[in-house]
C-alpha atoms as a PDB file:
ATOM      1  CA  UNK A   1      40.098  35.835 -36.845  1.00  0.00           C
ATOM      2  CA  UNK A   2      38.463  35.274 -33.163  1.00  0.00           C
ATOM      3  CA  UNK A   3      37.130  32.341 -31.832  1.00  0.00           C
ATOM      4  CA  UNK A   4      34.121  31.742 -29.460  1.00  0.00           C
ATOM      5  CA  UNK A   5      34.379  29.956 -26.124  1.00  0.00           C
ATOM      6  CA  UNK A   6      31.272  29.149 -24.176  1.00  0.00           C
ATOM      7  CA  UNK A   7      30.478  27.272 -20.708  1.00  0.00           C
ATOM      8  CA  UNK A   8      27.257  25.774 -19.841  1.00  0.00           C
ATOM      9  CA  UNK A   9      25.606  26.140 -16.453  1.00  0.00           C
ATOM     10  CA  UNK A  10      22.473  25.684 -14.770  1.00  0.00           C
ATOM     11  CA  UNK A  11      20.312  26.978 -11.925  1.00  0.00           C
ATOM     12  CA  UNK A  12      16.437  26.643 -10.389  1.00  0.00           C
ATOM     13  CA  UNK A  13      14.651  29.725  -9.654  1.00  0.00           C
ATOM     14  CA  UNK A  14      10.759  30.448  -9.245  1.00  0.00           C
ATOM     15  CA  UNK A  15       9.453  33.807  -9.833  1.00  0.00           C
ATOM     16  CA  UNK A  16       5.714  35.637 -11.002  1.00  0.00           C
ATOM     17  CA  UNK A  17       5.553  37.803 -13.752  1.00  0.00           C
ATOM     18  CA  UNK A  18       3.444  40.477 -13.086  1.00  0.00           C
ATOM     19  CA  UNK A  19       3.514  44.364 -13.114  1.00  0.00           C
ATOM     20  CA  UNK A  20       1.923  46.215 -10.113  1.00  0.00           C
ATOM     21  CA  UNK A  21      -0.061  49.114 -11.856  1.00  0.00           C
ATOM     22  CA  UNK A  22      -1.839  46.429 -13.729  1.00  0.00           C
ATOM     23  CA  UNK A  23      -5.034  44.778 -12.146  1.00  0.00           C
ATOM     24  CA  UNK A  24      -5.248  41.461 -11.058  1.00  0.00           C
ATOM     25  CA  UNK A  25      -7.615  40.450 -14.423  1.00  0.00           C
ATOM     26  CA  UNK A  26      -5.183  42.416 -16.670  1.00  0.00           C
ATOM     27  CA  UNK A  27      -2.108  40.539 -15.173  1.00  0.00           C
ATOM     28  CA  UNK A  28      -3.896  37.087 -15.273  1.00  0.00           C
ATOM     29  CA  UNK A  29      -4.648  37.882 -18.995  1.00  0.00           C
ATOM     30  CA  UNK A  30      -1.367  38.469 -20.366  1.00  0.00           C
ATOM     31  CA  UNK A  31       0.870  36.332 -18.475  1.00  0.00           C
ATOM     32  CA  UNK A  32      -1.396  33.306 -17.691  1.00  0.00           C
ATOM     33  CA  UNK A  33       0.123  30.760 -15.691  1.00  0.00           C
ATOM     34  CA  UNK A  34       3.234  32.670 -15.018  1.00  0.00           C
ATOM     35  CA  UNK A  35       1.214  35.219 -12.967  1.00  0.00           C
ATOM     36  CA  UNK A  36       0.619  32.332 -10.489  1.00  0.00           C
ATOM     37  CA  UNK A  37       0.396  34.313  -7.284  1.00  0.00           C
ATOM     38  CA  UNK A  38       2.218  31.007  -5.220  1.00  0.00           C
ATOM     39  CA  UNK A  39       5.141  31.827  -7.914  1.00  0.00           C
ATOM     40  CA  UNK A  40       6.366  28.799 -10.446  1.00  0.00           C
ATOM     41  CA  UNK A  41       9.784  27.583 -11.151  1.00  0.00           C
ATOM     42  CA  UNK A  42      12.218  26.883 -13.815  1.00  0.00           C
ATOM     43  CA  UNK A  43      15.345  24.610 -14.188  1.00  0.00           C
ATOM     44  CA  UNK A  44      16.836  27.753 -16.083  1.00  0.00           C
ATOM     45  CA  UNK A  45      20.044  26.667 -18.736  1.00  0.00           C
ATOM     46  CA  UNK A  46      22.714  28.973 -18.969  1.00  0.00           C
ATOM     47  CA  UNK A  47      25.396  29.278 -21.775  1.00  0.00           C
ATOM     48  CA  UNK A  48      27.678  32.668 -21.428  1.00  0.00           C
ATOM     49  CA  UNK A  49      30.139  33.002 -24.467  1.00  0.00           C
ATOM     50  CA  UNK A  50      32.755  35.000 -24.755  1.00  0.00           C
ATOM     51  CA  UNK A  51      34.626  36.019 -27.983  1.00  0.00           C
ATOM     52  CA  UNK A  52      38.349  36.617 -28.830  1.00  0.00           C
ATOM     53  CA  UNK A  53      41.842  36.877 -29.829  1.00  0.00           C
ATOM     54  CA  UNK A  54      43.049  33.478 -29.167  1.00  0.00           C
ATOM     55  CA  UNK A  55      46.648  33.768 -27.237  1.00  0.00           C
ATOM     56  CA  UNK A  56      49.360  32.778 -29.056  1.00  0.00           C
ATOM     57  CA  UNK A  57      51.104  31.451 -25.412  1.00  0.00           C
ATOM     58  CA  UNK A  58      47.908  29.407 -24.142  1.00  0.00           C
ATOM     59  CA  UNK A  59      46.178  28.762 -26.769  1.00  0.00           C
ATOM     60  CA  UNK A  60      43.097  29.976 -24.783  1.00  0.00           C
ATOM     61  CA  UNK A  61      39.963  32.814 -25.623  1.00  0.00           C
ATOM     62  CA  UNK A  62      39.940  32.566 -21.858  1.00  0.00           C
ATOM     63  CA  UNK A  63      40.359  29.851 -19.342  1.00  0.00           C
ATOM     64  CA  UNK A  64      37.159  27.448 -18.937  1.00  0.00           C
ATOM     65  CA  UNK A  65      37.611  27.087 -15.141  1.00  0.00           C
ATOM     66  CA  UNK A  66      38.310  30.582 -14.381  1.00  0.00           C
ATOM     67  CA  UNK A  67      35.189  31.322 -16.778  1.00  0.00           C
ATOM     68  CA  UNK A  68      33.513  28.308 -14.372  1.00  0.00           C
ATOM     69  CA  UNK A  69      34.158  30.141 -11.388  1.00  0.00           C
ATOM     70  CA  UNK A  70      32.797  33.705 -12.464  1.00  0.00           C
ATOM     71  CA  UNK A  71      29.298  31.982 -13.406  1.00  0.00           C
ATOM     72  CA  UNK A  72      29.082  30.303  -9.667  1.00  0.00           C
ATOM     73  CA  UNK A  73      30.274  33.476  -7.700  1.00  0.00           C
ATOM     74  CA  UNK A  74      28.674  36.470  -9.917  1.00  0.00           C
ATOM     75  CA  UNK A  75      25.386  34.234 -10.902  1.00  0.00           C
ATOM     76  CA  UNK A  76      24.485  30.148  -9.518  1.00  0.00           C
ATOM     77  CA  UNK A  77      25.094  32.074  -5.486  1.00  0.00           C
ATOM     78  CA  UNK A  78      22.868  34.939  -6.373  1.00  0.00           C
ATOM     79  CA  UNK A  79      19.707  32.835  -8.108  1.00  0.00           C
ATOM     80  CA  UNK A  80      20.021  28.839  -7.921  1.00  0.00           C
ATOM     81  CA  UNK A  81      17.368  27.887  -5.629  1.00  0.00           C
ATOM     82  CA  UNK A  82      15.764  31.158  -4.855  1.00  0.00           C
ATOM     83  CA  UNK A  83      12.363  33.261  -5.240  1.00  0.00           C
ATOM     84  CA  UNK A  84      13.237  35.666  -8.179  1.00  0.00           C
ATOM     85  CA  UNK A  85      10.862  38.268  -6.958  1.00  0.00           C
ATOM     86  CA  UNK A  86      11.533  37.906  -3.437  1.00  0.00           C
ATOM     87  CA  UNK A  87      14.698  37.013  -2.515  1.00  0.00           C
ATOM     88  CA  UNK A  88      17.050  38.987  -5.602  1.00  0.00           C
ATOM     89  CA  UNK A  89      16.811  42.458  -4.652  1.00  0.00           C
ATOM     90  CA  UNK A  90      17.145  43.941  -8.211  1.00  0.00           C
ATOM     91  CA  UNK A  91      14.023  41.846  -9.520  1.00  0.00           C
ATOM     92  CA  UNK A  92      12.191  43.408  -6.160  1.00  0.00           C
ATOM     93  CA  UNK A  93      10.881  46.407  -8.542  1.00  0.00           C
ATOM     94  CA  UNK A  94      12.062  44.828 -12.130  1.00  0.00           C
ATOM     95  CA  UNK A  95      10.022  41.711 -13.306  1.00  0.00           C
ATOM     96  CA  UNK A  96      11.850  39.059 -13.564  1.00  0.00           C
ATOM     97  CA  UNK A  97      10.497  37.897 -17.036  1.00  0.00           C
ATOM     98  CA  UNK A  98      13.616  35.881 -19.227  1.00  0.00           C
ATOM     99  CA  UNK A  99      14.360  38.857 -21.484  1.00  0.00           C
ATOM    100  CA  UNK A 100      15.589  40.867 -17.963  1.00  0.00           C
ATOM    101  CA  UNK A 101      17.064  37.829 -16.046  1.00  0.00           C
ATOM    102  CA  UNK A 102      19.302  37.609 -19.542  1.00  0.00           C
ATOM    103  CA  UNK A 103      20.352  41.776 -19.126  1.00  0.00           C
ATOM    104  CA  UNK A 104      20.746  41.509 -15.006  1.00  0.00           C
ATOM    105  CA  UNK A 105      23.605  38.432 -15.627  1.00  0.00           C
ATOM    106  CA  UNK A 106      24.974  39.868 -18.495  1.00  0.00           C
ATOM    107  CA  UNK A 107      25.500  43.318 -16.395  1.00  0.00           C
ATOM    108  CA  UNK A 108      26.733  41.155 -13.050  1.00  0.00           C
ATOM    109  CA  UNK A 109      29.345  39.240 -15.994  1.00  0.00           C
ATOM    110  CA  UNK A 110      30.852  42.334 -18.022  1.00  0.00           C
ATOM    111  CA  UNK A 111      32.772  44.030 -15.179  1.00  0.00           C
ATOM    112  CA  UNK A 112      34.531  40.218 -14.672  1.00  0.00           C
ATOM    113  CA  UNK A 113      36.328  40.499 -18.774  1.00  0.00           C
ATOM    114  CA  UNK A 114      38.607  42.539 -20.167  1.00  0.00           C
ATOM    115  CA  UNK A 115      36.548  44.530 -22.729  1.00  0.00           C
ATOM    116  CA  UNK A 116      38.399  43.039 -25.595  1.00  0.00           C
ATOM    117  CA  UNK A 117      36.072  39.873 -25.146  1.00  0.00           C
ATOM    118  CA  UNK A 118      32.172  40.422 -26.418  1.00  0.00           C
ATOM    119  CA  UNK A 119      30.271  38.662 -23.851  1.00  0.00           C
ATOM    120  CA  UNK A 120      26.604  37.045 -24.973  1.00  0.00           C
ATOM    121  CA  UNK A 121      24.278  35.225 -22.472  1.00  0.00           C
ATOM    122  CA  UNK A 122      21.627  32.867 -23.727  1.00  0.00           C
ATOM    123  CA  UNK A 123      19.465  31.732 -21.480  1.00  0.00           C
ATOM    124  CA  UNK A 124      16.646  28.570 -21.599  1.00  0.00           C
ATOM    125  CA  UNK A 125      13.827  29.326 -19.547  1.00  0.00           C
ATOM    126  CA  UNK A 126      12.331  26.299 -21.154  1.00  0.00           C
ATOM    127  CA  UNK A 127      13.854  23.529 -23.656  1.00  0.00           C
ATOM    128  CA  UNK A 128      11.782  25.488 -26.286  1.00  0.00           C
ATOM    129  CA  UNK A 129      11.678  29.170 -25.005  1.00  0.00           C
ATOM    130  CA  UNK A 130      15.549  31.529 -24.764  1.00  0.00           C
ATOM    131  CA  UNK A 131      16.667  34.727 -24.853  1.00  0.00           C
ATOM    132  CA  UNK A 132      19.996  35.646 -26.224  1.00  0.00           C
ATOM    133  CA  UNK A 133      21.120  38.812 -24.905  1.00  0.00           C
ATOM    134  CA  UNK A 134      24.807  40.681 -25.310  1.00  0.00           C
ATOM    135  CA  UNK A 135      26.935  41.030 -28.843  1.00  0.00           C
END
């Protein structure tokens, strides 16, 4: 049987959803408010779970503050308090819609476990509106 550890964390971003071979109607149609050409923000909520054999010697899936310190380095430093489009370089040419921020920290997270752990991100771009992404 494997158990399921997850840590909560947090970070504020603003970004535009918009793709460039669109016009500027088409764009305004589909993604409304979050085509705001000024950008808008979000006080984003992020869970990352891992699964697991629990060890026998700790008792742990993996340790919380180690799992802590992996979420600040590999994903608060790169996007709390910065301008998804502008200042991330990967969402420079890939729009930074909920569904890819999800992929991009799942794919900066998966090197950081040993591959016997399944690793799923769910992230709350809203209190009503997340994307689970991973196994």
């Amino acid at each position: 049987m494997k158990a399921k550890v997850s840590r909560h964390a947090h970070f504020n971003a603003a970004h535009r959803l918009n793709v460039t071979d669109w016009s500027d109607a088409k764009n305004k149609e589909y993604f409304g408010p979050c085509n705001n050409s000024n950008f808008h923000g979000h006080n984003y909520e992020l869970i990352v779970s891992l699964t697991g054999e629990i060890d026998p010697t700790t008792g742990y899936v993996f340790d919380m503050k180690e799992l802590s310190d992996i979420i600040k380095l590999n994903v608060e430093s790169r996007l709390d308090h910065k301008n998804l489009n502008l200042d991330v370089p990967i969402f420079k040419n890939l729009n930074p819609s909920a569904e890819n921020i999800s992929k991009v920290i799942y794919d900066w997270l998966r090197p950081c476990f040993n591959s016997e752990l399944s690793l799923k991100i769910k992230l709350y771009e809203t209190p009503r509106n997340f994307v689970e992404y991973g196994v």
